[in-house]
C-alpha atoms as a PDB file:
ATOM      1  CA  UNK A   1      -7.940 -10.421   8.341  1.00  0.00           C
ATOM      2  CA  UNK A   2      -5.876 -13.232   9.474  1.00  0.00           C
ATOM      3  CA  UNK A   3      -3.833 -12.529   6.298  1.00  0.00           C
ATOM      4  CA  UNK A   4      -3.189  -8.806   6.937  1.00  0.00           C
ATOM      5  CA  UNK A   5      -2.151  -9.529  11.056  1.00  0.00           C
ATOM      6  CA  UNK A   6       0.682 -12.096   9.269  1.00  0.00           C
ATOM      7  CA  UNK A   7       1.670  -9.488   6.741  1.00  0.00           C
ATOM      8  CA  UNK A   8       1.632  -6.553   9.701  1.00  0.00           C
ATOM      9  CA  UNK A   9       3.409  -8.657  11.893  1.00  0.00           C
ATOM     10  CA  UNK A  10       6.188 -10.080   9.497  1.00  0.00           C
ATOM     11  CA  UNK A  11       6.374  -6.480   8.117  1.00  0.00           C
ATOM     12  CA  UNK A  12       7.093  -4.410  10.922  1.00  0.00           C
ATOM     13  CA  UNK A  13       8.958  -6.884  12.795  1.00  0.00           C
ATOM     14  CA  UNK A  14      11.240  -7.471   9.627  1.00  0.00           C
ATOM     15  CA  UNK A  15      11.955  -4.100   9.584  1.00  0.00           C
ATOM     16  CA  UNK A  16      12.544  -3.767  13.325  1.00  0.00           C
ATOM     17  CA  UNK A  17      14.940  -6.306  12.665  1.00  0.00           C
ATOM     18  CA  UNK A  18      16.145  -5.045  10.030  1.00  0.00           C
ATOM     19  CA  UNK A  19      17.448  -1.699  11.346  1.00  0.00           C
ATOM     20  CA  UNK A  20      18.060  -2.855  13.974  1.00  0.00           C
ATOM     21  CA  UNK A  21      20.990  -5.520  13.059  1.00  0.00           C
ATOM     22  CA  UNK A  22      22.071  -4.156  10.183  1.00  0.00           C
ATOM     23  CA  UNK A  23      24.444  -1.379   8.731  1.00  0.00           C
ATOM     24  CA  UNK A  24      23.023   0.890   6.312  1.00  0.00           C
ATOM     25  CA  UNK A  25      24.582  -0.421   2.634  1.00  0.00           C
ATOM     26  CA  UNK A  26      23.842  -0.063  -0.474  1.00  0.00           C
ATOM     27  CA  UNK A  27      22.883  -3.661  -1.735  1.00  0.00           C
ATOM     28  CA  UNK A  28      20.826  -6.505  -0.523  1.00  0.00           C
ATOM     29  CA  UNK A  29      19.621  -4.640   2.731  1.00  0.00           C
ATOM     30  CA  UNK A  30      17.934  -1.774   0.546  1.00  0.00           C
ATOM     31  CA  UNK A  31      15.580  -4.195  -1.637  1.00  0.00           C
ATOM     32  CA  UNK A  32      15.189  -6.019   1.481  1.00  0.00           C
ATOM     33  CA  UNK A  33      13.962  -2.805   2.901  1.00  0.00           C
ATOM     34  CA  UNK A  34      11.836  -1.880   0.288  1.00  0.00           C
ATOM     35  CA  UNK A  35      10.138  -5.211   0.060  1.00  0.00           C
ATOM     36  CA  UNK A  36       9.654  -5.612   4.026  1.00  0.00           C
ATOM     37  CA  UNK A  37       7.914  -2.047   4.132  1.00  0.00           C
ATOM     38  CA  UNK A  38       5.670  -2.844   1.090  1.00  0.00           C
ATOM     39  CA  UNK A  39       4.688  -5.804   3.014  1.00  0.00           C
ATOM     40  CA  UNK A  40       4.439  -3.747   6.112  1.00  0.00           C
ATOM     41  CA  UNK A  41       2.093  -0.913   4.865  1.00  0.00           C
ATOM     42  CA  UNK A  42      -0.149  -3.463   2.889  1.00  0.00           C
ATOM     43  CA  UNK A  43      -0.720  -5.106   5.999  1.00  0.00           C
ATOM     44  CA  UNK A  44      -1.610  -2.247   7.685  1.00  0.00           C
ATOM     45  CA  UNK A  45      -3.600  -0.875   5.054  1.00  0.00           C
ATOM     46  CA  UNK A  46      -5.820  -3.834   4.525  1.00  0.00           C
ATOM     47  CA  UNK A  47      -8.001  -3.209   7.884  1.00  0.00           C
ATOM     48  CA  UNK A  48      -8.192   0.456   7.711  1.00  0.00           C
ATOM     49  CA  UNK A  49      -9.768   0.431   4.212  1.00  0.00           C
ATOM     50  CA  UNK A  50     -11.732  -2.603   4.993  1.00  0.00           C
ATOM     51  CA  UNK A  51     -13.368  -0.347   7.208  1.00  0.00           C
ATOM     52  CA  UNK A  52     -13.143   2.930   5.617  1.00  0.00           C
ATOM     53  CA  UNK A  53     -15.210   0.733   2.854  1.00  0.00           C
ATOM     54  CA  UNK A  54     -17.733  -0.507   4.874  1.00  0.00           C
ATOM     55  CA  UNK A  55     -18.256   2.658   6.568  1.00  0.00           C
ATOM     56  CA  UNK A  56     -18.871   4.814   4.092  1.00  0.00           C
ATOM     57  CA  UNK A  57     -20.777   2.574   1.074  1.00  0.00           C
ATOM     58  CA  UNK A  58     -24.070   3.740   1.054  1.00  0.00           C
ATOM     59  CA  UNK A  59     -26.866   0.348   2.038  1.00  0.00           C
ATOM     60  CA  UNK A  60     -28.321   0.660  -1.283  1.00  0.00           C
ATOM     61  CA  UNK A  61     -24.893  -0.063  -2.925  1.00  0.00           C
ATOM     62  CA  UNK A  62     -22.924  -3.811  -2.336  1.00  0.00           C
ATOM     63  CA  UNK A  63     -19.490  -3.715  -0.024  1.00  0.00           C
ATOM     64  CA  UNK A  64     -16.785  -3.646  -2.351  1.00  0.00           C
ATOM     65  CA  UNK A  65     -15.066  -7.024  -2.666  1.00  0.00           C
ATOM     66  CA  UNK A  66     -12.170  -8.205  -0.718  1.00  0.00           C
ATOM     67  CA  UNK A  67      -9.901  -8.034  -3.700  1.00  0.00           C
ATOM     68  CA  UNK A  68     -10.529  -4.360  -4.022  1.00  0.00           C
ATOM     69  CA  UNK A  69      -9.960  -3.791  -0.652  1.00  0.00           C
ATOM     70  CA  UNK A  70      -6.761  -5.713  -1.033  1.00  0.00           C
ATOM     71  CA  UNK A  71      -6.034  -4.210  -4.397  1.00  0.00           C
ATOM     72  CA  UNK A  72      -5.964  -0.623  -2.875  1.00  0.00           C
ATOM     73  CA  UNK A  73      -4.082  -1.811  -0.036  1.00  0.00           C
ATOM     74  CA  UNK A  74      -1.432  -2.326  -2.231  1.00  0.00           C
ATOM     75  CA  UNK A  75      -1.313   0.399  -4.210  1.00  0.00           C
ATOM     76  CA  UNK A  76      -1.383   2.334  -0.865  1.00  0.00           C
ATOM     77  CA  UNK A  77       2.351   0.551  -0.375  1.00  0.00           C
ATOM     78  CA  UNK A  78       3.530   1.102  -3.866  1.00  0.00           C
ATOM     79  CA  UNK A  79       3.385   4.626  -3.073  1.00  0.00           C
ATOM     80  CA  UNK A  80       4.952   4.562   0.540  1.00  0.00           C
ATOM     81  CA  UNK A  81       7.044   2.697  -1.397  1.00  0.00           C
ATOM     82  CA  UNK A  82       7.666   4.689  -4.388  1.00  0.00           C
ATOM     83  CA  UNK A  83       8.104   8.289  -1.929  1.00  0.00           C
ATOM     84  CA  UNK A  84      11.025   6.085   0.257  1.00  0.00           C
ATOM     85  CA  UNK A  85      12.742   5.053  -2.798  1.00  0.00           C
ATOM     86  CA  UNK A  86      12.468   8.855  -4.327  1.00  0.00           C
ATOM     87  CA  UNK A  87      14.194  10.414  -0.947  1.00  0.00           C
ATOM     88  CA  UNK A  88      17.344   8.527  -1.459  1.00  0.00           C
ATOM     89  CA  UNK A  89      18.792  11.320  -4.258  1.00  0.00           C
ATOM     90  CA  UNK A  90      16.385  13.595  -2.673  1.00  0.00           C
ATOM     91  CA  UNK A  91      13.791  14.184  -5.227  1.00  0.00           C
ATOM     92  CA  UNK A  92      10.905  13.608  -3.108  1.00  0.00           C
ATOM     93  CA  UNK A  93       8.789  17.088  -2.851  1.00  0.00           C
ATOM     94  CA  UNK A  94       4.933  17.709  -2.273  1.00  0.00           C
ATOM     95  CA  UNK A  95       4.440  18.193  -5.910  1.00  0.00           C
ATOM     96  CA  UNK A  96       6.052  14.615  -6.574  1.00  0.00           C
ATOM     97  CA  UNK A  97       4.342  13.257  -3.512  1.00  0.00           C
ATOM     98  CA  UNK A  98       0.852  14.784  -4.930  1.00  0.00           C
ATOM     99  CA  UNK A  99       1.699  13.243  -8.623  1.00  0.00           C
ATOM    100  CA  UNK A 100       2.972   9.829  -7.333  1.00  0.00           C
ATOM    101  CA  UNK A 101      -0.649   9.429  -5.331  1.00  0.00           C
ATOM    102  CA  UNK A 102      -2.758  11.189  -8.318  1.00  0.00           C
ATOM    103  CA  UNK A 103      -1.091   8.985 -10.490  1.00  0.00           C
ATOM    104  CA  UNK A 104      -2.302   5.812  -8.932  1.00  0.00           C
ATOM    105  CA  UNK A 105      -5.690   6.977  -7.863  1.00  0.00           C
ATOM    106  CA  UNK A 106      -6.655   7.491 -11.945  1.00  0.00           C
ATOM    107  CA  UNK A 107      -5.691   3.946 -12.104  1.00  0.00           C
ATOM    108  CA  UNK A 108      -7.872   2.870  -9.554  1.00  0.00           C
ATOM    109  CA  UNK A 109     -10.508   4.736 -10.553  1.00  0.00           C
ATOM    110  CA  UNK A 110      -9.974   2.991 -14.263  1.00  0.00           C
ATOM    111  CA  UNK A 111      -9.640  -0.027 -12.928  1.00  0.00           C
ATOM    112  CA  UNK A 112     -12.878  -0.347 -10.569  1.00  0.00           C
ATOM    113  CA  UNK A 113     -14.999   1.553 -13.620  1.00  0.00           C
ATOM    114  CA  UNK A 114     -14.094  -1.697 -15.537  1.00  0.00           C
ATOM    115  CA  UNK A 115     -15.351  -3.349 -13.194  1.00  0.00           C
ATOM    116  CA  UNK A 116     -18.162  -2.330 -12.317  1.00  0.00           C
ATOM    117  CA  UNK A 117     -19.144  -1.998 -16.352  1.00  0.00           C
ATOM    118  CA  UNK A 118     -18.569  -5.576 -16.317  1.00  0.00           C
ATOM    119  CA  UNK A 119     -20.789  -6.607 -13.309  1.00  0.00           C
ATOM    120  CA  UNK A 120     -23.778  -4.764 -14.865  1.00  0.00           C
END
């Protein structure tokens, strides 16, 4: 948790700063951008799903692990990420927004079904 206030804080503030100080170019400032809000929404991510996973695992099934918690919390920014850097030329749409997030929940649900094959 300690980790995710440090990523929130450096985040947001980061981007504060960022827009804040700085003309809008096309350069340096935009990766800077995009790397401060993946930072950003991971770090605000990482509580809410810490809790949205303790919440709603039922008690005869284990907590899932920090690292999936984390894990999700960055995908979770990949995607704010991915939608930010799609409404530059204006492609982003609800169908795009619905693929982008589809997309990277069939991964996820891959990803933890290896998992959990392998823990049994």
């Amino acid at each position: 948790m300690l980790a995710s206030l440090f990523m929130f804080i450096v985040g947001w503030g980061g981007l504060a700063h960022l827009v804040v100080s700085t003309r809008p170019r096309i350069g340096g400032e935009i990766w800077l951008f995009f790397i401060l809000l993946q930072i950003a929404v991971t770090g605000t991510a990482i509580p809410i799903l810490c809790l949205i996973s303790q919440r709603l695992t039922s008690m005869s099934d284990p907590v899932p692990l920090t690292g999936v918690v984390v894990r999700r919390s960055v995908w979770i920014g990949i995607i704010v990420v991915t939608c930010a850097w799609l409404m530059i030329p204006r492609y982003l749409s609800l169908p795009i927004i619905l693929i982008v997030i589809l997309l990277f929940v069939v991964i996820e649900v891959f990803l933890r079904n290896r998992e959990l094959a392998n823990e049994r």
